[in-house]
Protein backbone atom coordinates (compact mmCIF):
# COMPACT_ATOMS: atom_id res chain seq x y z
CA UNK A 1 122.47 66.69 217.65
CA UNK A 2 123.17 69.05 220.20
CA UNK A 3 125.79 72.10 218.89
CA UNK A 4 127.83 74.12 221.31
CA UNK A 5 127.09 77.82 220.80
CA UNK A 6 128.93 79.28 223.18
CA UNK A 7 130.20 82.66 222.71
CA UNK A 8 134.06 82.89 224.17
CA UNK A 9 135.35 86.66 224.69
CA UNK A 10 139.02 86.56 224.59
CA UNK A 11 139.79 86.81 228.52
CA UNK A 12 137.02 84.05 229.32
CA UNK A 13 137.60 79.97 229.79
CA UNK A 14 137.06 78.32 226.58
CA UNK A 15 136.60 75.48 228.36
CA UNK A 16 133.05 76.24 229.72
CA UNK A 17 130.10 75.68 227.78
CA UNK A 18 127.63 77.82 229.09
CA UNK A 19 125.14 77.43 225.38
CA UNK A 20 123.89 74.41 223.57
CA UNK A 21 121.24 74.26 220.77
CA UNK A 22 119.06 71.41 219.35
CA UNK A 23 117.85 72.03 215.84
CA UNK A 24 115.51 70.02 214.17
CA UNK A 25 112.96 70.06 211.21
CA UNK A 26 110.59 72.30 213.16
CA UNK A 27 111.93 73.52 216.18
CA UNK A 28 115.26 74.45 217.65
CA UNK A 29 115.53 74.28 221.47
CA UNK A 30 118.67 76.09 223.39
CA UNK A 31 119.89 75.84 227.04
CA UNK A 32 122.03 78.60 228.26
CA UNK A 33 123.27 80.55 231.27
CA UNK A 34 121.89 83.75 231.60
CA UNK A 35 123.21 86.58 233.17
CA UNK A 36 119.89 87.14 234.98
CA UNK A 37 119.58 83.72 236.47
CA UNK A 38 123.38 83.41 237.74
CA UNK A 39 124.36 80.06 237.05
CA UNK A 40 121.21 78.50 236.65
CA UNK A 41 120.46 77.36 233.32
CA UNK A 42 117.68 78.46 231.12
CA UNK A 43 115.55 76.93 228.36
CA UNK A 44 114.47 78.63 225.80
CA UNK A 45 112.14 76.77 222.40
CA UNK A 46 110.09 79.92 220.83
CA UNK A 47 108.35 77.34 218.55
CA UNK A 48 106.61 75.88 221.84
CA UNK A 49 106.35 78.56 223.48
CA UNK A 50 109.09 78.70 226.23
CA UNK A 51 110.92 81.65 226.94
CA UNK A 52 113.91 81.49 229.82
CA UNK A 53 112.10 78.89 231.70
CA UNK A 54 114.79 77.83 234.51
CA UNK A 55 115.96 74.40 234.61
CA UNK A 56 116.93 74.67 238.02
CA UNK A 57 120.54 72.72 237.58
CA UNK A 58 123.99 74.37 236.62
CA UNK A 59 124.84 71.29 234.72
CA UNK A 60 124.43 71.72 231.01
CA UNK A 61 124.25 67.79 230.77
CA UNK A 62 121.29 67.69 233.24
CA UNK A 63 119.39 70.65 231.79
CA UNK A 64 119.42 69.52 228.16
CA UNK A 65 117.68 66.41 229.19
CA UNK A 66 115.79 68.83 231.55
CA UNK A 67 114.82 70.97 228.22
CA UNK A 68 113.98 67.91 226.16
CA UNK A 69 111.24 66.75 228.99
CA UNK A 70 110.08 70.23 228.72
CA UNK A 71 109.40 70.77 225.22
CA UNK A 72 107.81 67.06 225.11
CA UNK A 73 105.59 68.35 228.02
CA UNK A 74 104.33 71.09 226.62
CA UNK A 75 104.28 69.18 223.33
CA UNK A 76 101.84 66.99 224.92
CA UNK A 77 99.68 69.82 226.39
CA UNK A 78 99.31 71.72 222.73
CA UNK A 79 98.18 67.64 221.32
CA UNK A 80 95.76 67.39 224.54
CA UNK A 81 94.05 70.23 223.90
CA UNK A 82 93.38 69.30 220.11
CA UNK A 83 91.37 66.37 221.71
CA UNK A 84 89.19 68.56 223.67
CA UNK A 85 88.12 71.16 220.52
């Protein structure tokens, strides 16, 4: 289940998410606006190896479908290349 993990200072609009995280058994995958990539959303999942790879969407909806396709991609890739040793 995705978990908001926004952090709110107390001037900003609660209302925004601008963080989600997916945790699971072995990996935990987060989207998030970075202040380096405006408001273009990020994906970041260490445990596959992707580190603020942008989404290119501002929606947090989009991009957490975006960073599921991602990690399953590059899931794939690391499975693939078992085959081939």
């Amino acid at each position: 289940m995705w978990v908001n993990r926004t952090s709110y200072s107390k001037s900003s609009d609660k209302s925004e998410i601008r963080t989600m995280q997916l945790t699971t058994q072995h990996l935990t995958l987060t989207v998030t606006k970075h202040i380096d990539f405006g408001e273009e959303i990020i994906a970041v999942c260490h445990d596959v190896g992707i580190d603020r790879a942008p989404l290119g969407t501002d929606n947090i909806d989009d991009a957490k479908d975006m960073a599921l396709a991602l990690v399953r991609a590059k899931l794939k890739t690391m499975t693939d290349s078992l085959n081939m040793a």
